[in-house]
Protein backbone atom coordinates (compact mmCIF):
# COMPACT_ATOMS: atom_id res chain seq x y z
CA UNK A 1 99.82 93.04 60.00
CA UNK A 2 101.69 90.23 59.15
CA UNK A 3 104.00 87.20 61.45
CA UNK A 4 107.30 86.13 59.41
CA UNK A 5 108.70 82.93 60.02
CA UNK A 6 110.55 83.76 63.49
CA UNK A 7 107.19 84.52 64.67
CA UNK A 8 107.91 88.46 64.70
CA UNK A 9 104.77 90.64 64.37
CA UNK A 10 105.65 93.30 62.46
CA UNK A 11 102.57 96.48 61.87
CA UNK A 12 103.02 99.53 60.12
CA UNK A 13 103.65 102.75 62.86
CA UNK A 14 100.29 104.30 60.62
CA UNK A 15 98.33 101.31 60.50
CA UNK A 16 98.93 100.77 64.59
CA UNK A 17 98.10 104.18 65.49
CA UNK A 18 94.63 104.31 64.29
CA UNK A 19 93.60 101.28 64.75
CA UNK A 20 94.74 101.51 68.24
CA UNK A 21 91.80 103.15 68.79
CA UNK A 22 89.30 100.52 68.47
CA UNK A 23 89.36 97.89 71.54
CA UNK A 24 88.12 94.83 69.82
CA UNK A 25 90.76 94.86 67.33
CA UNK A 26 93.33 95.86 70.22
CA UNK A 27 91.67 92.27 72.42
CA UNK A 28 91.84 90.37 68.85
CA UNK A 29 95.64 91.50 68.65
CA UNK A 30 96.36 90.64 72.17
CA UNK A 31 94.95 86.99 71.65
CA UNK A 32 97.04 86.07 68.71
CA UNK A 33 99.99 86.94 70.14
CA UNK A 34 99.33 85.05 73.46
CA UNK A 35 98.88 82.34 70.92
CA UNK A 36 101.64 82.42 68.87
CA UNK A 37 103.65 83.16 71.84
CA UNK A 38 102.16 79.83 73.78
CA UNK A 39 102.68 77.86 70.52
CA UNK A 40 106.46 78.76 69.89
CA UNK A 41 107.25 78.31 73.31
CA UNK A 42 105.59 74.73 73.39
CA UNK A 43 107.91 74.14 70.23
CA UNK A 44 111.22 75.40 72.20
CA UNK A 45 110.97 73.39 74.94
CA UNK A 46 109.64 70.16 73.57
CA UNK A 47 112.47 68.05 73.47
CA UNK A 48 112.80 64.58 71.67
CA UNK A 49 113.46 61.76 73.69
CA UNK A 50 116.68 59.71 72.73
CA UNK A 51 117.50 56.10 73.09
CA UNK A 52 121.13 55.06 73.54
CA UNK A 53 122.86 52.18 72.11
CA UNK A 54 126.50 52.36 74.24
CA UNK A 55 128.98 50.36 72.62
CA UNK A 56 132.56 49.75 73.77
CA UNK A 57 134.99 47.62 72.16
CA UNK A 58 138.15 46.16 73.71
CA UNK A 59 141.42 46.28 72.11
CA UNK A 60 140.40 47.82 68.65
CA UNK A 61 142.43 50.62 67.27
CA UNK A 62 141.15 52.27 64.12
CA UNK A 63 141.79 49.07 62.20
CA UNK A 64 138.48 49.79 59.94
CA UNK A 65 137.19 50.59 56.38
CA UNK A 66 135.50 53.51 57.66
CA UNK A 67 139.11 55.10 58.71
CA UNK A 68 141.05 53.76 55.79
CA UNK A 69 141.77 50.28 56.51
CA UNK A 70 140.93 48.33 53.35
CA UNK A 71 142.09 44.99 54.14
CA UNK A 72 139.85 44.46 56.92
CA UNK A 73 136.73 43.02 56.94
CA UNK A 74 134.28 45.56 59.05
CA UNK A 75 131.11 46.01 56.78
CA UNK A 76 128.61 46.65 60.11
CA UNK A 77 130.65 49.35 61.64
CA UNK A 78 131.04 51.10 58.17
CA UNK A 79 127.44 51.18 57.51
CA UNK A 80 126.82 52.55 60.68
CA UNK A 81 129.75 55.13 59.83
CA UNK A 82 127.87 56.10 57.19
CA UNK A 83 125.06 57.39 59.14
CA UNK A 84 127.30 59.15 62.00
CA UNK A 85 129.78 61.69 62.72
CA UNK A 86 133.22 59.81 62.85
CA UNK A 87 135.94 61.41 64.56
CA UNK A 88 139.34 60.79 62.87
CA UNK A 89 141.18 62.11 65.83
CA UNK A 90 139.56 60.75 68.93
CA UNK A 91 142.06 59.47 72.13
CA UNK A 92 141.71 57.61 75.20
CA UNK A 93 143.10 59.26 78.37
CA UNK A 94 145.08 56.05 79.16
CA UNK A 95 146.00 52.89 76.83
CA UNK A 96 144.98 50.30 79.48
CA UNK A 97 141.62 48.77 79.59
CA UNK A 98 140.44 49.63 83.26
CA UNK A 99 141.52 53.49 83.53
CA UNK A 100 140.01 54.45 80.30
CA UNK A 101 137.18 53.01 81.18
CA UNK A 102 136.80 54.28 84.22
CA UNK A 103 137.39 57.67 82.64
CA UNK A 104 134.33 57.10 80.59
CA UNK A 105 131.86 56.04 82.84
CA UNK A 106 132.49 59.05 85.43
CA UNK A 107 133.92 62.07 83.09
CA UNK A 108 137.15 62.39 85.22
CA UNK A 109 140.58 62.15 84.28
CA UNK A 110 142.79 58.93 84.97
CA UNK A 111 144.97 61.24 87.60
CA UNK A 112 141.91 62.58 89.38
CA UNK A 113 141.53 60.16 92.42
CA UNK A 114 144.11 58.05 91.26
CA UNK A 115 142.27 56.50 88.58
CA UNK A 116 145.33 55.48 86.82
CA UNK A 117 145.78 52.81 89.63
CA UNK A 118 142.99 50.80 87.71
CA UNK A 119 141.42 49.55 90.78
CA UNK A 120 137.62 49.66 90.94
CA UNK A 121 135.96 52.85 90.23
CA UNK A 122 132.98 53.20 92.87
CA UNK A 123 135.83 52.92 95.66
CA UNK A 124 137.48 55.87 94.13
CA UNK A 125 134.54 57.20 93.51
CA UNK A 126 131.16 56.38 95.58
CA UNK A 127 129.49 59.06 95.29
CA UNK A 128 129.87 60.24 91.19
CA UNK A 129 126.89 59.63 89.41
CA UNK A 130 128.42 57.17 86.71
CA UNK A 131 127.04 57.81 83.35
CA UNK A 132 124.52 55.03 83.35
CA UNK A 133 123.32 56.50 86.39
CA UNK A 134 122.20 59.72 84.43
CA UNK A 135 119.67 57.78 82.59
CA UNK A 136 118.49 55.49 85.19
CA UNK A 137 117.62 58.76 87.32
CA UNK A 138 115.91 59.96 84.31
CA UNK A 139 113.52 57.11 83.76
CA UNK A 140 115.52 55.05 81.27
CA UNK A 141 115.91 51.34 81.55
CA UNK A 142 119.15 50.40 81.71
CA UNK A 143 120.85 47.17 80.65
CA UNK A 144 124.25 46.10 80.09
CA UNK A 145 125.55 43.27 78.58
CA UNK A 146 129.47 41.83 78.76
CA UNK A 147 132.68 44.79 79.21
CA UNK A 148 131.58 48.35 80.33
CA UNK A 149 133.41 48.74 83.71
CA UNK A 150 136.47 46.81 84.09
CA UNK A 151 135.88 45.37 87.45
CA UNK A 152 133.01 42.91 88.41
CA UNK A 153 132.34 44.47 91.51
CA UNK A 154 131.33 47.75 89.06
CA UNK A 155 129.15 46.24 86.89
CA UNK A 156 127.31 44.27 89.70
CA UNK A 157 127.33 47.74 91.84
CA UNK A 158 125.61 49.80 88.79
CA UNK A 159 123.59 47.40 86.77
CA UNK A 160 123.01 44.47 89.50
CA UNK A 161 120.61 41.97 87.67
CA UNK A 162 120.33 44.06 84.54
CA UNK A 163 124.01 42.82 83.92
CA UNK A 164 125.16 39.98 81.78
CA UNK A 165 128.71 39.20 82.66
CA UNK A 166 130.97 36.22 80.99
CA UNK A 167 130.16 33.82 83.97
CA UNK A 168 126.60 33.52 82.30
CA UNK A 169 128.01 31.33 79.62
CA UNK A 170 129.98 28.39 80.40
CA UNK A 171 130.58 26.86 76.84
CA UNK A 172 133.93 28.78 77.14
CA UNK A 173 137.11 27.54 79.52
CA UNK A 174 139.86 29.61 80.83
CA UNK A 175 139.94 32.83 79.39
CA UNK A 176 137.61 32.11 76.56
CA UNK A 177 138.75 28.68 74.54
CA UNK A 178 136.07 26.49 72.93
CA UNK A 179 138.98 24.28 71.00
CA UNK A 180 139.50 20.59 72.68
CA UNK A 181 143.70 21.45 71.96
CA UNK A 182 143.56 24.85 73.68
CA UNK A 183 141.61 23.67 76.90
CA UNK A 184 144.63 21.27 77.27
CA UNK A 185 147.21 24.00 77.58
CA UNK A 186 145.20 26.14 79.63
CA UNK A 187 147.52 24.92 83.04
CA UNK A 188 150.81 24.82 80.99
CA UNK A 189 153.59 27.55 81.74
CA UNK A 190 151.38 30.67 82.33
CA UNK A 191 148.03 29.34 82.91
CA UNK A 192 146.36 31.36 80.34
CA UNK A 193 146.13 28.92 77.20
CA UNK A 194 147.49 29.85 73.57
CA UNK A 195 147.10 33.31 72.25
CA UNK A 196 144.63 32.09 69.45
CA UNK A 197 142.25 29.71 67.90
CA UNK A 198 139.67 29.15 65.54
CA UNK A 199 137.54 26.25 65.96
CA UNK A 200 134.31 25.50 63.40
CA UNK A 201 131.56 26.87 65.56
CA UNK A 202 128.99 28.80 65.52
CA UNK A 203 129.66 32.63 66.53
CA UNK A 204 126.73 31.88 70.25
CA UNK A 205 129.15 29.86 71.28
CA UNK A 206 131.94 32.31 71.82
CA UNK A 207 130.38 34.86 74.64
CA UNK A 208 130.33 38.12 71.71
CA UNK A 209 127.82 36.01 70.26
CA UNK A 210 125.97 34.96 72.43
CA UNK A 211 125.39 38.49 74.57
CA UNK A 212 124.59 40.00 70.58
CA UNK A 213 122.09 37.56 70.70
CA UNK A 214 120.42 38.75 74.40
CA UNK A 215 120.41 41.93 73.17
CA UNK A 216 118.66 41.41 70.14
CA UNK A 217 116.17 39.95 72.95
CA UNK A 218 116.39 43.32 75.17
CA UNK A 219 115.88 45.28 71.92
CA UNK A 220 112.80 43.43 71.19
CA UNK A 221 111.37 43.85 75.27
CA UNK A 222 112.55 47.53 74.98
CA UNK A 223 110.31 48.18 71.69
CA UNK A 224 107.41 46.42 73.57
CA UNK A 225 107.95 48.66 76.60
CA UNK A 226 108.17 51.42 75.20
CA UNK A 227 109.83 53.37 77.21
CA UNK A 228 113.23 55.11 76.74
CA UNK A 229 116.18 52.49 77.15
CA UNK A 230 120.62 52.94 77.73
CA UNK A 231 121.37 49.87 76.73
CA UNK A 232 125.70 49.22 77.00
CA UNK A 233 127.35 46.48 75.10
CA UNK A 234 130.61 45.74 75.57
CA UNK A 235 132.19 43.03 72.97
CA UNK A 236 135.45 41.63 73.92
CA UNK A 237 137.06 40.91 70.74
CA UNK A 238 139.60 41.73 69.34
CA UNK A 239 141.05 41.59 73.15
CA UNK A 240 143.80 38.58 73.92
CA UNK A 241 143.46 35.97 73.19
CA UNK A 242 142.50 36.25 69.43
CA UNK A 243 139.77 33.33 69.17
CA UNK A 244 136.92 33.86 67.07
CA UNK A 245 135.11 30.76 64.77
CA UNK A 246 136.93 29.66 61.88
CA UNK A 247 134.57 31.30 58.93
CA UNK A 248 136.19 34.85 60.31
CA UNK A 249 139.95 33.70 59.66
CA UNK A 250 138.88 32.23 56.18
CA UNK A 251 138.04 35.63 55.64
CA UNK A 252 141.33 36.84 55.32
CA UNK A 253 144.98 35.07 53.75
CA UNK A 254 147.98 34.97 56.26
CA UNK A 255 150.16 35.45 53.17
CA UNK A 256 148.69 38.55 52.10
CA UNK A 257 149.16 40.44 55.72
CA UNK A 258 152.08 43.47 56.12
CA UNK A 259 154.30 42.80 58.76
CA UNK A 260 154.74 45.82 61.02
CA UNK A 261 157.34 48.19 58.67
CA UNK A 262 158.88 49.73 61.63
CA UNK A 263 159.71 47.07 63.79
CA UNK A 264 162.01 48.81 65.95
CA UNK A 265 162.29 51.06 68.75
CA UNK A 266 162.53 55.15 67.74
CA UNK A 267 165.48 56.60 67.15
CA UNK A 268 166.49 58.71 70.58
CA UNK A 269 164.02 56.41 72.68
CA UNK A 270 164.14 56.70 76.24
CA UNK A 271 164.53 54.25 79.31
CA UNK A 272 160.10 55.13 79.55
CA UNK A 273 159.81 54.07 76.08
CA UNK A 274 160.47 50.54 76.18
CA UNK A 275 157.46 47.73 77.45
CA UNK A 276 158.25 44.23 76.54
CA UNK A 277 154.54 43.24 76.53
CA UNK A 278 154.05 41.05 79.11
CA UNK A 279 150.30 40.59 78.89
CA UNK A 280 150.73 38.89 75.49
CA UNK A 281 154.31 36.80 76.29
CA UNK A 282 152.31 35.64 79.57
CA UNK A 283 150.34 33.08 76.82
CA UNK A 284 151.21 29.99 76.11
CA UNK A 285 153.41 29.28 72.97
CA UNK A 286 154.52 33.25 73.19
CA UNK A 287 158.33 33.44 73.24
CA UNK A 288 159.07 34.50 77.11
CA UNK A 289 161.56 37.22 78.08
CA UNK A 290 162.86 39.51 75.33
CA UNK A 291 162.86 36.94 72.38
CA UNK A 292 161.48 37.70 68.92
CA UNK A 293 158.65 37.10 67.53
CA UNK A 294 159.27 34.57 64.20
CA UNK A 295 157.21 35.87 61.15
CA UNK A 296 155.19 33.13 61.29
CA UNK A 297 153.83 34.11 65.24
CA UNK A 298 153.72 37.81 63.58
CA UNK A 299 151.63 36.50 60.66
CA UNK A 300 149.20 34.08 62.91
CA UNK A 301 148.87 37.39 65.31
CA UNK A 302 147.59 39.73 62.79
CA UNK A 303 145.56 36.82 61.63
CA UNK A 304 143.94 36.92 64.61
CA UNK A 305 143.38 40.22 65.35
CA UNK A 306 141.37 41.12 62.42
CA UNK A 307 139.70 37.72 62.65
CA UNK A 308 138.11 39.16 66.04
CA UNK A 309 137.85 42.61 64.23
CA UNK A 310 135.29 40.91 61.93
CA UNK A 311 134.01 39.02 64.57
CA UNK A 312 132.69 41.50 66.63
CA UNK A 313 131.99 43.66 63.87
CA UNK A 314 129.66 40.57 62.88
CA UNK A 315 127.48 40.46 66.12
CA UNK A 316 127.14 44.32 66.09
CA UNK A 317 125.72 44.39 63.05
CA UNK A 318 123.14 41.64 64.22
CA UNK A 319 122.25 44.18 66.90
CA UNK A 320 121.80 47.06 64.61
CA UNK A 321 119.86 45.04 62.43
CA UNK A 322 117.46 44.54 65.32
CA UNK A 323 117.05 48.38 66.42
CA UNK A 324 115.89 48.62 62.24
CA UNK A 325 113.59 46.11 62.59
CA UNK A 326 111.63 47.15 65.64
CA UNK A 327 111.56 51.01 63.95
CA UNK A 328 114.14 52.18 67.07
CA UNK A 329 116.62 53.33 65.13
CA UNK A 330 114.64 56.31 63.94
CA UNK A 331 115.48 57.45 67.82
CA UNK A 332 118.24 55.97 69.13
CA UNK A 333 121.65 57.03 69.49
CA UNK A 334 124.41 54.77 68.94
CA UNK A 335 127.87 55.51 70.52
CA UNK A 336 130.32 52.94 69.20
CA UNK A 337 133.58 53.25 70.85
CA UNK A 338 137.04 51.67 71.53
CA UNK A 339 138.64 51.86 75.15
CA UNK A 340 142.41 52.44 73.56
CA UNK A 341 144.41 51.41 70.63
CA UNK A 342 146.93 48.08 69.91
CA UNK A 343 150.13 47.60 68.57
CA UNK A 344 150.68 44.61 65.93
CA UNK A 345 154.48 44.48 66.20
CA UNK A 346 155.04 48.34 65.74
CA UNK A 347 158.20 49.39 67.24
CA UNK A 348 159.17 45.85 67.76
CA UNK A 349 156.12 46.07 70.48
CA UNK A 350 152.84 44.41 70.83
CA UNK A 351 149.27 45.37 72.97
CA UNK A 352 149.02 48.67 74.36
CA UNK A 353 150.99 50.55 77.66
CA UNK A 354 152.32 52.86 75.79
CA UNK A 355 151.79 56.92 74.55
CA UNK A 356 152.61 56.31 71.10
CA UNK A 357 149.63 57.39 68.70
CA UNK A 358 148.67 53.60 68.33
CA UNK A 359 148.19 53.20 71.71
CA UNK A 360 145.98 56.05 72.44
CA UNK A 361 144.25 56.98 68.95
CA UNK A 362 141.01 55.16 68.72
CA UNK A 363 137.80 54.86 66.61
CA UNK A 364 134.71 57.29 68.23
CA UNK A 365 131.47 56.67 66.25
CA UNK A 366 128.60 58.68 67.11
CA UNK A 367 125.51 58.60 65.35
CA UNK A 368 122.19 61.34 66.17
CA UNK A 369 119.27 60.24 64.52
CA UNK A 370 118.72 63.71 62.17
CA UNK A 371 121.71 64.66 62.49
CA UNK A 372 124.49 64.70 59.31
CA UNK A 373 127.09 62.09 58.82
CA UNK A 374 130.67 63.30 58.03
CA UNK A 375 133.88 62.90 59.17
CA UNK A 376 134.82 65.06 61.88
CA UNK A 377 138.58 66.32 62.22
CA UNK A 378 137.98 68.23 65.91
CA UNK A 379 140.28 66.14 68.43
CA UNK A 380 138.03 64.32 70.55
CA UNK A 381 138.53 62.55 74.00
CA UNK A 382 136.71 59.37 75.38
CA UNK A 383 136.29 62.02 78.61
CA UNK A 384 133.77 63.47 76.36
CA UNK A 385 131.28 60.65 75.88
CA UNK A 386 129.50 61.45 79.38
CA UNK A 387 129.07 65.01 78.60
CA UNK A 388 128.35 64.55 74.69
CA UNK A 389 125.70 62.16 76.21
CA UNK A 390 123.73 64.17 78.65
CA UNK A 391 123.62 66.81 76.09
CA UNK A 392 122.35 64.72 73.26
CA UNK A 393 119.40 63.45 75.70
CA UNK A 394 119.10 66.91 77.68
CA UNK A 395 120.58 65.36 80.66
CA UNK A 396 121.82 66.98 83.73
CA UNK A 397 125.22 65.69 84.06
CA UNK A 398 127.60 66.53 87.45
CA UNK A 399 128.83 69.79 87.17
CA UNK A 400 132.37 68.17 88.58
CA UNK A 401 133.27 66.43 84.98
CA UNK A 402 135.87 66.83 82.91
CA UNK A 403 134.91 66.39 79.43
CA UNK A 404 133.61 68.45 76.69
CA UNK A 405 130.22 67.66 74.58
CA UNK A 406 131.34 67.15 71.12
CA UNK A 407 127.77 68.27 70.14
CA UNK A 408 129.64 71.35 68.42
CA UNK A 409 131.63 68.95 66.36
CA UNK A 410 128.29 66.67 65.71
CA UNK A 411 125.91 69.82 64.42
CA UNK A 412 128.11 71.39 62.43
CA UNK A 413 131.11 69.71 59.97
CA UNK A 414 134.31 71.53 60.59
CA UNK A 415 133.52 72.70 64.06
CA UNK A 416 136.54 72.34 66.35
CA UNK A 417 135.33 71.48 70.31
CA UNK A 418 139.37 70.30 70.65
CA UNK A 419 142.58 71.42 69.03
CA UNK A 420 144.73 68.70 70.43
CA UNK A 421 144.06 65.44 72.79
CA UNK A 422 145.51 64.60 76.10
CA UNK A 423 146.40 60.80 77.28
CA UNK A 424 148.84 59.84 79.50
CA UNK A 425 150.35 56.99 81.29
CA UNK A 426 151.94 55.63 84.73
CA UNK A 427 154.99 53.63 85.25
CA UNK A 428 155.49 51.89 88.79
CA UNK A 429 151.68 52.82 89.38
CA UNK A 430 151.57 51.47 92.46
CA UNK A 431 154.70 52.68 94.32
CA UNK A 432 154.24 56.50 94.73
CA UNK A 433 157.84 56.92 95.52
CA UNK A 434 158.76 55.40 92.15
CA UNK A 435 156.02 56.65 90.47
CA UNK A 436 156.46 58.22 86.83
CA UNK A 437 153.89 59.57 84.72
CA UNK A 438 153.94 60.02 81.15
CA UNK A 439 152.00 63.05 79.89
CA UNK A 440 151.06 63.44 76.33
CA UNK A 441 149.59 65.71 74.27
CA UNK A 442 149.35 65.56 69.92
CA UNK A 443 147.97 68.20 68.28
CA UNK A 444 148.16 68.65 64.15
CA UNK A 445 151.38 68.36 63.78
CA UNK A 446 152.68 66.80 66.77
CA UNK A 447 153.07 64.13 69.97
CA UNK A 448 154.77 65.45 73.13
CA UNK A 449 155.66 63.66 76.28
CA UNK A 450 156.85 64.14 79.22
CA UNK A 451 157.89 61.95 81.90
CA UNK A 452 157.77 63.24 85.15
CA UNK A 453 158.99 61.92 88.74
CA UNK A 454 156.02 62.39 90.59
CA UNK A 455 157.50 62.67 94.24
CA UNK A 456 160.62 64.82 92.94
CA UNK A 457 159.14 66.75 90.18
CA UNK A 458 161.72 65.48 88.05
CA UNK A 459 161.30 65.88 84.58
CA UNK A 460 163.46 62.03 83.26
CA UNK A 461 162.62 62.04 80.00
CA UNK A 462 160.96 63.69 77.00
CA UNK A 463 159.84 62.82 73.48
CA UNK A 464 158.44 64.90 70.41
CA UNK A 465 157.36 63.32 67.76
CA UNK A 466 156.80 65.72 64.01
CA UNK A 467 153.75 64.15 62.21
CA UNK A 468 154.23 65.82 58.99
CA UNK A 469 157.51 64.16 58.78
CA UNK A 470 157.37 61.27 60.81
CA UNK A 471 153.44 59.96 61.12
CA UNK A 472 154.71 56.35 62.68
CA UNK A 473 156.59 58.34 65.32
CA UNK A 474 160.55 56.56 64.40
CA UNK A 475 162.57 59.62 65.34
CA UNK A 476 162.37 61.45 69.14
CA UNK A 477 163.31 64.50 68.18
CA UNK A 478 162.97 66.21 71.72
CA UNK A 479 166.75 66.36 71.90
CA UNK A 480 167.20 68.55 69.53
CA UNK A 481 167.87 72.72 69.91
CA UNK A 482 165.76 73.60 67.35
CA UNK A 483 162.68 72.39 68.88
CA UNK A 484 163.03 74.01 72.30
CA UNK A 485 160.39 76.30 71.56
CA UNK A 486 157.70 73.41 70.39
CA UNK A 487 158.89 71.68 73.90
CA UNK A 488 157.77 75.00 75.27
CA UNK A 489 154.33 75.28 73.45
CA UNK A 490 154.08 71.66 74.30
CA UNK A 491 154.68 71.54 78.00
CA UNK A 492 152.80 75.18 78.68
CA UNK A 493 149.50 73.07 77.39
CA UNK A 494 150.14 70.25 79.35
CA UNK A 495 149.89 72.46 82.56
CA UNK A 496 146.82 74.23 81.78
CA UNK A 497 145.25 70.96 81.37
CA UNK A 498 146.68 68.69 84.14
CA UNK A 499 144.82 70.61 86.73
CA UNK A 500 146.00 68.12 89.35
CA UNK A 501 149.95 67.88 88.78
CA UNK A 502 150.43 71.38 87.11
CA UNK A 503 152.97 72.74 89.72
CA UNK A 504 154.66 69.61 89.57
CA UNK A 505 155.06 70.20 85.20
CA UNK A 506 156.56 73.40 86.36
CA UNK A 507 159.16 71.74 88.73
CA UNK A 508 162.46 70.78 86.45
């Protein structure tokens, strides 16, 4: 008799038969397999207890070494790359801070309860266990620190005092100045202050900093507890305006930036393609109306922007630093994520609003202690955090969301859980008679969308954009005969998926 290594007992038919005849050996036989059977089974269901470091990051499209970028300054989120899975093709559901969010935190799409009207999500939802709520049923302790929700009233509603918001440091004015010059402009024309600054601080006294530095604090009263912890993070930079201390800008030379190399419109746009970025123009100094931009603004802009790339990227890596220190890394998963994408004078455009792959494409870190690191190709939504989540930790999660755990993906390099990603946007979001939605869909080769009338059914306007041709989506090629049966591949997806509207995609 002999056990292999999958705990098979395998006995020669001779060898069984006569020695089935004596009991003792038959009660010795018995034993050891009730003991090998009790000892695999205690191995099975053992299951290790996971951490969670939740990470969200306003603004930031993939602007980072770890997908390509090698301008930019991002050394902290590339060394964490380097232990994770990083999904090349991950996509928000909607390019606007509070929807995608929302999306997130209860793994339902933007149209599902009218999400996509950004308002707050436990009135549209009161009764979803929000994914925070997973692991604070479970025994974790839960903490959150700056941007997960959009709205206050969410954060106070699901984290209550185990919530740092921005009102807990009042060095900053306004929307977030710390410059003498800026807090004078604050009240002129818009009321929001200039777009940027960079005053010689220290990086506390911006509110990144200083929430990196509580939760280097929680970290520590976490590894004391010892109990498991879900501890959420959300940095604001690189989010309007672009103000981050002055050592970050020295790290880069204005002269040396790109400007955008397609600043114009597509060819064949349509009337739902334009947005004149009014959440940037609304600053002060920002040409109003439908002026350009001089190169100079472009070139302070970009400045900016990768300023508070490096910024943030600066305070997370104090964070991670931490979790090393105190050993909790070994167990804790970090999810490191960005709630949509920016333009930086693409198109002639600027911020988000839009479908167009910068918009919607956006970095998805995930790193499993034990697990591999590569670079995933699967498509990946931000829907699939929650579920990727409550697998990870052997969560129950509600049987009602719509995600998909990316664990596939995770275990296994060149595992497809998606084959294309789904994001889509609202025009006139709060008037249902005038209410258009853009649905889009990319796959490998390429972005569809399709704007539809929602209280007609009328289809007003399509674009398809070839990525093997055209990767900065210039040319709408949706016109065109030859593509008719793409626009059929294209649309027949988009109605399997959009549960909710799919008899309206049918309507023409």
């Amino acid at each position: 008799m002999f056990i292999d290594c999958k705990l098979r007992v395998v006995i020669p038919f001779k060898l069984m038969k006569s020695i089935a005849k004596h009991f003792a050996f038959r009660l010795l036989l018995i034993l050891t397999l009730a003991l090998f059977i009790e000892s695999h089974s205690y191995a099975t269901d053992k299951k290790q207890v996971f951490n969670v470091l939740f990470v969200a990051v306003d603004d930031l499209r993939p602007e980072l070494g770890c997908y390509g970028n090698q301008e930019i300054k991002s050394p902290n989120i590339d060394a964490l790359a380097s232990e994770s899975v990083v999904f090349k093709r991950a996509y928000c559901q909607q390019a606007i801070c509070m929807a995608s969010r929302a999306s997130i935190m209860t793994g339902m799409l933007p149209e599902t309860a009218e999400l996509f009207r950004c308002g707050p999500v436990n009135e549209a939802y009161p009764e979803q266990a929000k994914l925070d709520d997973i692991f604070r049923d479970n025994g974790y302790q839960v903490k959150a620190f700056g941007k997960i929700y959009h709205h206050a009233e969410d954060h106070l509603k699901q984290f209550g005092n185990e919530w740092l918001g921005e009102n807990s440091h009042s060095e900053e004015q306004g929307r977030g100045y710390l410059d003498p010059k800026s807090i004078s402009r604050i009240y002129d024309d818009s009321g929001r202050g200039p777009a940027f600054e960079s005053p010689d601080v220290n990086d506390t006294c911006y509110f990144d900093g200083y929430q990196a530095e509580q939760a280097v604090d929680a970290i520590e009263g976490f590894a004391k507890a010892g109990k498991p912890f879900f501890l959420a993070v959300g940095f604001k930079k690189p989010h309007l305006p672009f103000n981050a201390p002055q050592k970050y800008w020295d790290l880069y030379r204005q002269d040396e930036f790109d400007l955008a190399a397609n600043p114009y419109l597509p060819k064949n746009y349509t009337q739902h393609t334009i947005y004149n970025f009014g959440e940037l123009r609304n600053y002060n100094g920002i040409p109003k109306g439908k002026e350009p931009f001089s190169e100079e603004l472009q070139r302070n802009l970009i400045h900016g922007y990768y300023a508070c790339v490096s910024y943030m990227d600066a305070q997370l890596g104090k964070i991670l630093q931490k979790l090393k220190e105190t050993g909790l890394d070994k167990n804790t998963v970090v999810v490191l994520w960005g709630d949509h994408g920016w333009k930086l004078g693409e198109h002639g455009m600027w911020c988000k609003h839009t479908n167009f792959e910068l918009d919607t494409h956006v970095p998805l870190i995930i790193k499993v202690p034990g697990q591999d690191a590569f670079e995933s190709d699967s498509f990946a939504e931000l829907i699939d955090i929650y579920p990727t989540l409550a697998d990870i930790c052997n969560l129950e999660a509600p049987a009602n969301i719509q995600g998909e755990s990316l664990m596939p993906a995770i275990k296994k390099s060149g595992k497809y859980v998606r084959t294309e990603a789904y994001s889509m946007y609202p025009h006139y979001r709060d008037n249902r008679k005038q209410l258009v939605i853009g649905y889009s869909l990319v796959n490998k080769r390429y972005r569809y969308i399709r704007w539809v009338h929602i209280e007609t059914g009328k289809v007003e306007a399509e674009e398809l954009y070839d990525h093997s041709t055209d990767p900065d989506e210039n040319v709408n090629i949706a016109g065109s005969d030859e593509n008719s049966e793409v626009l059929a591949e294209m649309t027949s997806l988009l109605k399997k998926r959009w549960v909710m509207d799919a008899t309206i995609l049918e309507r023409e």
